[in-house]
Every structure is written in structure tokens, then in C-alpha cells.
C-alpha atoms as a PDB file:
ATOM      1  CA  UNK A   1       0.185  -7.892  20.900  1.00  0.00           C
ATOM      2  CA  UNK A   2      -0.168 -11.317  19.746  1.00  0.00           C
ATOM      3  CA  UNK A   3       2.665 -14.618  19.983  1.00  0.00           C
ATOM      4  CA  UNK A   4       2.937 -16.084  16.702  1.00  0.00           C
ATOM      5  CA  UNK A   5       5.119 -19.178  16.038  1.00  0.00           C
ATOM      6  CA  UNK A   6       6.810 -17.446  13.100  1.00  0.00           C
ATOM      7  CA  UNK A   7       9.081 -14.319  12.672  1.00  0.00           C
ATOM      8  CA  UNK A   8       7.140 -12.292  10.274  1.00  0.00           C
ATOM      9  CA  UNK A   9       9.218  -9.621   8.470  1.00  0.00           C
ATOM     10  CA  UNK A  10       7.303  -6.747   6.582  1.00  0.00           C
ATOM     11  CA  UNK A  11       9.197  -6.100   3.600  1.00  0.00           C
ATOM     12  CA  UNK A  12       8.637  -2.382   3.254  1.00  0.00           C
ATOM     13  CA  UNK A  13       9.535   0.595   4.730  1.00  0.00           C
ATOM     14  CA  UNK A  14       5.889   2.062   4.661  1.00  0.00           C
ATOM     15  CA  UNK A  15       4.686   3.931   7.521  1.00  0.00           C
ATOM     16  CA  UNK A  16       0.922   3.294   6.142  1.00  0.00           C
ATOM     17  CA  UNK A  17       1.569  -0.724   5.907  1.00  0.00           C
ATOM     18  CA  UNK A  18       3.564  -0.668   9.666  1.00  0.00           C
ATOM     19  CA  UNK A  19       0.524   0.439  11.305  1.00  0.00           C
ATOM     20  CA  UNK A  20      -2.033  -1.681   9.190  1.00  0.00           C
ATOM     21  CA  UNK A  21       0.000  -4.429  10.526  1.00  0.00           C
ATOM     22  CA  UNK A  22       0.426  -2.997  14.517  1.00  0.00           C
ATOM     23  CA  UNK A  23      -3.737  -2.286  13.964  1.00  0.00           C
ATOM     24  CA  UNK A  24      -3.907  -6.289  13.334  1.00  0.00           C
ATOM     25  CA  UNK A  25      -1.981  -6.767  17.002  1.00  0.00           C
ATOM     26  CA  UNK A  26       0.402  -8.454  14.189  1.00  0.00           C
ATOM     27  CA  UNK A  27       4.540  -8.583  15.920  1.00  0.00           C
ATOM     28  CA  UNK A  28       6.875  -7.987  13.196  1.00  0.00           C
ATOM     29  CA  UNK A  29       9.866  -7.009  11.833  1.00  0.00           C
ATOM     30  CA  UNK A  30      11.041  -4.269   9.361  1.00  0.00           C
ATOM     31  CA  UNK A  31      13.308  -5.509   6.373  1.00  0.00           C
ATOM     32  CA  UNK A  32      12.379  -2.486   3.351  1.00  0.00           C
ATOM     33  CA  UNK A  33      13.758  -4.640   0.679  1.00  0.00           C
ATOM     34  CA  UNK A  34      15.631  -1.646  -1.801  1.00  0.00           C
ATOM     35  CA  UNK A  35      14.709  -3.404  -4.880  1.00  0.00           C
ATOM     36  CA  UNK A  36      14.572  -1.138  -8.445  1.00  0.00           C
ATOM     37  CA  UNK A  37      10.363  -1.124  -9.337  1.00  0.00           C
ATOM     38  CA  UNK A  38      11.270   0.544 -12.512  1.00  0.00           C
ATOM     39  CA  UNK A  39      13.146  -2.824 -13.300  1.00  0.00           C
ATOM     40  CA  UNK A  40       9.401  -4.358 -13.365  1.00  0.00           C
ATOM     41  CA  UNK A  41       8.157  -3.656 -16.810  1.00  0.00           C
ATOM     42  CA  UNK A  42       4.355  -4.713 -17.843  1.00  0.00           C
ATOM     43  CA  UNK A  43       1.749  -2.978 -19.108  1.00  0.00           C
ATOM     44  CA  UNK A  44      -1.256  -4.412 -16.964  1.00  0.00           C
ATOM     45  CA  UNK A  45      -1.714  -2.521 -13.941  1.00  0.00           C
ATOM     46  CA  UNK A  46      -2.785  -5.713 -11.446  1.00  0.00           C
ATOM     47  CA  UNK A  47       0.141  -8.048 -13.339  1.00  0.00           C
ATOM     48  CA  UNK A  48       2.976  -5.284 -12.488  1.00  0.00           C
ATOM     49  CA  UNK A  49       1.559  -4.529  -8.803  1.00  0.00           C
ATOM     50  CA  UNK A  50       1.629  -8.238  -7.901  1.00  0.00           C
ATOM     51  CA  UNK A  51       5.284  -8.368 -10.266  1.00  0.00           C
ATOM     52  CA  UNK A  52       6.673  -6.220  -8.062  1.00  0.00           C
ATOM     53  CA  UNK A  53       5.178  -7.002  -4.741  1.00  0.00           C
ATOM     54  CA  UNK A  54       7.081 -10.223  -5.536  1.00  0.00           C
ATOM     55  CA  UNK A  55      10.185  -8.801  -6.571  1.00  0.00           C
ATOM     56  CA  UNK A  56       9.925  -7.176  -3.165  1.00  0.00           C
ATOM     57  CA  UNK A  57       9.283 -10.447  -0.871  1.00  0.00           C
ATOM     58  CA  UNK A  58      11.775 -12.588  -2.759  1.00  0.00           C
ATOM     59  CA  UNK A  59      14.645 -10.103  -2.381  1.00  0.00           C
ATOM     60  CA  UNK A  60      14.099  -9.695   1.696  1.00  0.00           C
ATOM     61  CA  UNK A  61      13.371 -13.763   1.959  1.00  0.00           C
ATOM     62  CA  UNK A  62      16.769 -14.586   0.189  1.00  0.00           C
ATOM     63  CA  UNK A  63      18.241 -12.738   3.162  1.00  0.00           C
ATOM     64  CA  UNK A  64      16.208 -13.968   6.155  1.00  0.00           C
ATOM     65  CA  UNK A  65      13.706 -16.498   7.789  1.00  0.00           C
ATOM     66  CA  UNK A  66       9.829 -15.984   8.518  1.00  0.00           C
ATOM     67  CA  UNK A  67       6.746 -14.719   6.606  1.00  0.00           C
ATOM     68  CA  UNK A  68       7.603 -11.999   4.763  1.00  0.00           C
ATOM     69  CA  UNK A  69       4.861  -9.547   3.219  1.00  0.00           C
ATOM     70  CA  UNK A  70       5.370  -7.721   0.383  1.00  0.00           C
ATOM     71  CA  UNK A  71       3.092  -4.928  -1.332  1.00  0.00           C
ATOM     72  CA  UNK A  72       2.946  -1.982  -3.740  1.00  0.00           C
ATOM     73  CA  UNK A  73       0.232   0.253  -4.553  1.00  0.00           C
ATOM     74  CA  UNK A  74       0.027   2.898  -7.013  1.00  0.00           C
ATOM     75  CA  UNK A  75      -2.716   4.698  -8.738  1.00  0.00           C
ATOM     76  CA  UNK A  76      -3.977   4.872 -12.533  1.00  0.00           C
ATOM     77  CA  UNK A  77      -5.565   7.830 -14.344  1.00  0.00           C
ATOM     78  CA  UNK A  78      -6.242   6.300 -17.956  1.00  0.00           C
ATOM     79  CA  UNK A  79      -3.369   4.713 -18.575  1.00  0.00           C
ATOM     80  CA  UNK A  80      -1.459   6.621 -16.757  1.00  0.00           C
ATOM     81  CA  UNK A  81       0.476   5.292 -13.548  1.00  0.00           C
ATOM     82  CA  UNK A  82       0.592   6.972 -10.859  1.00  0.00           C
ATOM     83  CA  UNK A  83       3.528   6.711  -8.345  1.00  0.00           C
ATOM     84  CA  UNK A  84       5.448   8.654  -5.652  1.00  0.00           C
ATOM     85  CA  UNK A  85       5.716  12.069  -7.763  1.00  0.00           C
ATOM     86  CA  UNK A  86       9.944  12.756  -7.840  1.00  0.00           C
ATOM     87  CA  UNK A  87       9.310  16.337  -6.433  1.00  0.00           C
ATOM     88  CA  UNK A  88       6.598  19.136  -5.473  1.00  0.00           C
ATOM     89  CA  UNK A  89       6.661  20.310  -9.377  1.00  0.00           C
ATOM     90  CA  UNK A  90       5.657  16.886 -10.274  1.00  0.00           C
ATOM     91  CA  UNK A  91       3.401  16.462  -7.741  1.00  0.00           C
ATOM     92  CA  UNK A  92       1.754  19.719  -8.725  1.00  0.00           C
ATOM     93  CA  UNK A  93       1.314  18.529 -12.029  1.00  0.00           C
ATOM     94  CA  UNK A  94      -0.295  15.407 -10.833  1.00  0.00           C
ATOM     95  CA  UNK A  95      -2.674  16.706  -8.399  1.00  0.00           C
ATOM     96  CA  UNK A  96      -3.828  19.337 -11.584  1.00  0.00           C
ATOM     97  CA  UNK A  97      -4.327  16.230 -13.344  1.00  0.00           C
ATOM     98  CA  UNK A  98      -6.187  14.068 -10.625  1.00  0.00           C
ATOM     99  CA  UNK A  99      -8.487  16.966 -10.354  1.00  0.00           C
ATOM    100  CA  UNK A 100     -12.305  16.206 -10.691  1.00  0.00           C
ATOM    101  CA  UNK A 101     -11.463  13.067 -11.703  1.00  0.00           C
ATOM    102  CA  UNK A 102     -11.741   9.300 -10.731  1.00  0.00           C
ATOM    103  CA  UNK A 103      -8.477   7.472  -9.540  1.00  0.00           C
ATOM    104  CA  UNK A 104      -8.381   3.242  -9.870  1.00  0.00           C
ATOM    105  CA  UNK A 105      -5.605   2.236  -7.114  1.00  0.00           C
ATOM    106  CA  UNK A 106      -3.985  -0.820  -7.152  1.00  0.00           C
ATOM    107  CA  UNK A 107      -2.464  -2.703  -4.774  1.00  0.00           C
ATOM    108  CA  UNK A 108      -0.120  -5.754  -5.225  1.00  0.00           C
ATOM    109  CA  UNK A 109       0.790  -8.372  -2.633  1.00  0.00           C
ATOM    110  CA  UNK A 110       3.057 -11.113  -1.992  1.00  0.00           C
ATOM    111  CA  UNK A 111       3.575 -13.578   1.279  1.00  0.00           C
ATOM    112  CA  UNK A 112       6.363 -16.011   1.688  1.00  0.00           C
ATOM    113  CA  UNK A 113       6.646 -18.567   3.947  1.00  0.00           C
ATOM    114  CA  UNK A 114      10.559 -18.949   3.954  1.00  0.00           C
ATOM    115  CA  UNK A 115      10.435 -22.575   5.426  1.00  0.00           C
ATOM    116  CA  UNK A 116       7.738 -24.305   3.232  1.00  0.00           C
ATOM    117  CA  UNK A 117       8.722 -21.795   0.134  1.00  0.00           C
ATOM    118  CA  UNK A 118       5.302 -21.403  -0.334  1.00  0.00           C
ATOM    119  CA  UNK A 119       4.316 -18.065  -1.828  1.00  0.00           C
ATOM    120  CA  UNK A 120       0.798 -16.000  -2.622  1.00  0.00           C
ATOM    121  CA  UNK A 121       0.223 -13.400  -4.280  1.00  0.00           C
ATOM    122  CA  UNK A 122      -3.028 -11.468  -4.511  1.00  0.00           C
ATOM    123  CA  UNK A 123      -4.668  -8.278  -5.392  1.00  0.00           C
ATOM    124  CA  UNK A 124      -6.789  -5.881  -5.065  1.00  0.00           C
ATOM    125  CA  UNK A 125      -8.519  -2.616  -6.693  1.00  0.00           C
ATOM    126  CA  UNK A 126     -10.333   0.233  -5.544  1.00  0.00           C
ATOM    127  CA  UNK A 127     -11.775   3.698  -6.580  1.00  0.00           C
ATOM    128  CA  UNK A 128     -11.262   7.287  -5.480  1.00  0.00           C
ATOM    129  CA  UNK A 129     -12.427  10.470  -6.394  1.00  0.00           C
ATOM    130  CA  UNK A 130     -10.264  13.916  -6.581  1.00  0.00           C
ATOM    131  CA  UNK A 131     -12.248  16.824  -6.022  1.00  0.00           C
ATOM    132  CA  UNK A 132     -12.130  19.765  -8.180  1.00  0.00           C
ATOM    133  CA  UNK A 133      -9.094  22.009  -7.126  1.00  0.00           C
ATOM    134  CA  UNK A 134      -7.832  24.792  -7.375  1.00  0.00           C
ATOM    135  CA  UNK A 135      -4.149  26.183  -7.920  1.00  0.00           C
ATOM    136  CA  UNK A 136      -3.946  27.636  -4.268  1.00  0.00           C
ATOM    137  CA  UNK A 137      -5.685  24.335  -2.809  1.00  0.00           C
ATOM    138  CA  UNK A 138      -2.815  22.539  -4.595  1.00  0.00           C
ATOM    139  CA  UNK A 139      -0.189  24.908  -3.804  1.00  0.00           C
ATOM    140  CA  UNK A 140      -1.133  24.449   0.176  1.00  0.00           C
ATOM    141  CA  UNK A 141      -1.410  21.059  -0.235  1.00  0.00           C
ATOM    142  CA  UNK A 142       2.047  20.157  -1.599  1.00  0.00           C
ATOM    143  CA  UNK A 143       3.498  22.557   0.371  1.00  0.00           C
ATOM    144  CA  UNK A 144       2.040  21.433   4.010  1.00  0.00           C
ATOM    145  CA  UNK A 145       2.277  17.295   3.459  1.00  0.00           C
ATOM    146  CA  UNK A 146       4.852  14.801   2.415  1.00  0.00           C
ATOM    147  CA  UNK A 147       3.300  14.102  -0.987  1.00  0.00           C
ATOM    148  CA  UNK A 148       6.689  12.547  -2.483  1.00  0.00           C
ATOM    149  CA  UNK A 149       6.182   9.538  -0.299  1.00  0.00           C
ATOM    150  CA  UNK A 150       2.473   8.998  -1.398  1.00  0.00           C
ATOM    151  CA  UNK A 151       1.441   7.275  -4.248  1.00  0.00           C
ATOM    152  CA  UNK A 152      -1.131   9.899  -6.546  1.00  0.00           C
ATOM    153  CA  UNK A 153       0.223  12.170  -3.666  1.00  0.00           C
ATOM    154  CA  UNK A 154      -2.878  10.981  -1.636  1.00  0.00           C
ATOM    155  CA  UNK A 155      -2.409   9.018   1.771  1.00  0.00           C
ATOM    156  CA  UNK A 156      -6.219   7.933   3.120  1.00  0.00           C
ATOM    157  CA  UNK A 157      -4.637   7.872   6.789  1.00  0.00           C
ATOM    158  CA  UNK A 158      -4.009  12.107   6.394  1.00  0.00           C
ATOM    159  CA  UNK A 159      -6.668  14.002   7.439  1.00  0.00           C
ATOM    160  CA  UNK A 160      -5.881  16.799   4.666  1.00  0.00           C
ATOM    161  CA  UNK A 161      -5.922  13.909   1.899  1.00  0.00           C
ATOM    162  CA  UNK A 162      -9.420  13.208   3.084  1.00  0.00           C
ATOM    163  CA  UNK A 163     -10.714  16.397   2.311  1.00  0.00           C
ATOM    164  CA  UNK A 164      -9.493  15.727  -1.065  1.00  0.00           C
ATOM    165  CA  UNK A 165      -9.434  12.236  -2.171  1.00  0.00           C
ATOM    166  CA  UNK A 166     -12.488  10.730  -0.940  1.00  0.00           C
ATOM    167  CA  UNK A 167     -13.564   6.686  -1.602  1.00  0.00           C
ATOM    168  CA  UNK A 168     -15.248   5.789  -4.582  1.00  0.00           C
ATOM    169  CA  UNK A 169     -16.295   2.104  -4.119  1.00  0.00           C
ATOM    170  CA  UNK A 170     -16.880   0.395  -1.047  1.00  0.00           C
ATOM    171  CA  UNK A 171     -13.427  -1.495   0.483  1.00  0.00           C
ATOM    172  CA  UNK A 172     -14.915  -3.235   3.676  1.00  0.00           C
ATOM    173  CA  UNK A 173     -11.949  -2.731   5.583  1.00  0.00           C
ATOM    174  CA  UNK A 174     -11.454   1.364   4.769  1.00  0.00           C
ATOM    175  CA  UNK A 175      -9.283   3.153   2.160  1.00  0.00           C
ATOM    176  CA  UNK A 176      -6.387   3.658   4.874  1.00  0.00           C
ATOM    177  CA  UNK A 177      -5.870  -0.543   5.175  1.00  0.00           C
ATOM    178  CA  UNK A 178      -6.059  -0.751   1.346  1.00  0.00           C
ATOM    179  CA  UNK A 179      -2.070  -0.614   0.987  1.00  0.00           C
ATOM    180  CA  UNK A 180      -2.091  -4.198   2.470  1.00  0.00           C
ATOM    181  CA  UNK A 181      -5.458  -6.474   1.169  1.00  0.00           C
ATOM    182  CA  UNK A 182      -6.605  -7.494   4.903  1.00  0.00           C
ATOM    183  CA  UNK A 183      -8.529 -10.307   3.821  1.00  0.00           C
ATOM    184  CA  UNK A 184      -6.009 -12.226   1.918  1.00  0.00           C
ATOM    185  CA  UNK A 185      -3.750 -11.103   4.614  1.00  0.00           C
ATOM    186  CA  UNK A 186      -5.309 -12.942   7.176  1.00  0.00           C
ATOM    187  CA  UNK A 187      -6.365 -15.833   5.396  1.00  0.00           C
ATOM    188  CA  UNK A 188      -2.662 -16.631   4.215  1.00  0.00           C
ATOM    189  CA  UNK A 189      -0.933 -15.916   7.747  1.00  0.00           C
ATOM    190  CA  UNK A 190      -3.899 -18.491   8.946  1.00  0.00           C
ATOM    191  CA  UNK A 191      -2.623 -21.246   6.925  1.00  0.00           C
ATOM    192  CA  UNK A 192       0.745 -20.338   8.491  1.00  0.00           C
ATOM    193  CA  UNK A 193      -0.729 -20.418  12.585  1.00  0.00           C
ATOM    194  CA  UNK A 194      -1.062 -17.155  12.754  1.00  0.00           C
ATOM    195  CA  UNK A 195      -4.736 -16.045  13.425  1.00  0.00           C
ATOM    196  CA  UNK A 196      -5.951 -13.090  13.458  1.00  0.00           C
ATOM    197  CA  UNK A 197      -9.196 -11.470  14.172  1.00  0.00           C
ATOM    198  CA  UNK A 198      -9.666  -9.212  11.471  1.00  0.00           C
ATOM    199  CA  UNK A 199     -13.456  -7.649  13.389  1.00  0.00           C
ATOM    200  CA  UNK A 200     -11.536  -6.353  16.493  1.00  0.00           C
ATOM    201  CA  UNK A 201      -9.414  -4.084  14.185  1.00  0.00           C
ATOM    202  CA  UNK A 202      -7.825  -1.540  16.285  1.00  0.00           C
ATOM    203  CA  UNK A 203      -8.014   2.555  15.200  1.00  0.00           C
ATOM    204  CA  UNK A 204      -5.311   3.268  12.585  1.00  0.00           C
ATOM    205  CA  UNK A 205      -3.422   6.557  13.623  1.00  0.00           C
ATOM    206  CA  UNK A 206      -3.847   9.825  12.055  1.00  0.00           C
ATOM    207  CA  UNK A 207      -1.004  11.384   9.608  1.00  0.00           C
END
């Protein structure tokens, strides 16, 4: 792991984004910030990730000191959003809907630099594709993996969600390190000191 001359707090309590961040050889701290998303209320996809993602930083900076990074990521079908489904009947429903079809994700993020008050927010969007499935595919599938803590019930680090859900447009860095942009990332921690080398990535772990 690397020294950095700032305490940088990760204002989630996302598996996905904790390892995106260990991959990095980032230290950091874990501060999930609580806040009510469904308090966020805009129709534009991108506006709403990034509303929130800020909602989320400001909430855990009012309470400590450091970088704090901030993100949410859901999925959209239409117009349809496409969150953590509530329970296995709604992720059933979702996954019968995803089915055969094309899935824009969007992911919304938000830095802080607590001393300077500086904040960025970025964003980013990405394609995947559902393949056709049937009721016994979805059935297993619910049944076997923690869908209600995946947006679109689809995690890119699971190996089972692979089989499904596979990319759709080219993301440099890899589906699983969508959940936090890695580009933006590293550009804002560098205007903080913190450097890192985003082409000695190390191996995300599986699900």
C-alpha cells in the first residue's frame, strides 16, 4: 500500500467500490454516509447520479477530515431506473425485464477535499447486454446470489453475473471498476498529492 498525505474516507459501504480502491494500492477509510437517495428527485439519469453522489460526500465531509469519494450507480432500461431491487420478487421481475435487452449504467461521482472545500463531480456511462433468460435461469440466479445489493441485480465482479450480463461498449478500465470512474479518480486525488498509477492495476477479487 501506498502513504498519502491525506486521510481519504470512501463514503460508501460498497464491497465493489472497497476493492476498486484496495486494487489502486489506495489506504482508506470507510464512512457509508446513510443518506435517503429517494430524497434526490430529477429526471436525467447523469444529473441525479452525480446529485446524489454529492448528497453522499457532503453528508460524510460535514462529519470528518480528508478526501472523501462519493458514488452511485444504477442502471436504465428506457426510462426506467434501475436500482437495488427491494426483494427476490422484484428482482425476478427485473431480471424478466432486462432479458435480451441492452442496459445503459450510470455512475455518479463526487470528491471532496475537506481542507480546500474543493469538490468534483464527474460521470460516466456504459452499456451492457442481458442475455435471453429463462424462468429457471432466473429462478437459480436470484436464489444463489445477493441480487438485493446489486444495482439491475448484476455485479460485473460475480462470476455468475458474467455469464449473464456481459459489456456492451468498451470501458478501458473493465465493467467491475465502473462503480468508481478510475480516470477522474486519479486525476482528482493527483491534484490532491496523491498519485496513483492507474497501469499497474492490481486483480480485483472474485464475488
Amino acid at each position: 500500500m501506498i502513504d498519502v498525505p491525506a486521510k481519504i474516507i470512501l463514503a460508501s459501504g460498497s464491497q465493489n467500490r472497497r476493492d476498486i480502491l484496495e486494487s489502486l494500492g489506495v489506504n482508506f477509510e470507510v464512512m457509508p454516509s446513510n443518506v435517503d437517495e429517494r430524497a434526490v428527485k430529477e429526471s436525467d439519469p447523469v444529473k441525479k447520479a452525480e446529485m446524489i453522489a454529492q448528497l453522499k460526500a457532503r453528508a460524510v465531509a460535514s462529519k470528518c477530515e480528508g478526501i472523501v469519494i462519493a458514488a452511485d450507480t444504477f442502471g436504465m432500461l428506457g426510462k426506467e431506473e434501475l436500482q437495488k431491487p427491494k426483494d427476490l420478487d422484484d428482482a425476478r421481475q427485473m431480471l424478466r425485464k432486462e432479458s435480451g435487452k441492452k442496459i445503459k449504467m450510470v455512475t455518479g461521482m463526487c470528491i471532496i477535499d475537506t481542507l480546500s472545500r474543493k469538490e468534483t463531480i464527474t460521470s460516466r456511462t456504459a452499456f451492457i447486454k442481458c442475455k435471453e433468460l429463462t424462468d429457471t435461469e432466473i429462478e437459480h440466479y436470484i436464489k444463489t446470489r445477493p441480487v438485493t445489493e446489486w444495482a439491475g441485480s448484476y455485479n460485473p465482479q460475480d462470476k455468475v453475473s458474467s455469464t449473464i450480463f456481459a459489456p456492451a461498449s468498451d470501458y478501458i478500465y473493465g465493467m467491475e471498476r465502473f462503480s468508481l470512474p478510475i480516470d477522474a479518480l486519479a486525476s482528482t486525488l493527483a491534484q490532491t498529492g496523491i498519485k496513483i498509477d492507474v497501469l499497474k492495476l492490481n486483480a480485483l477479487p472474485d464475488v
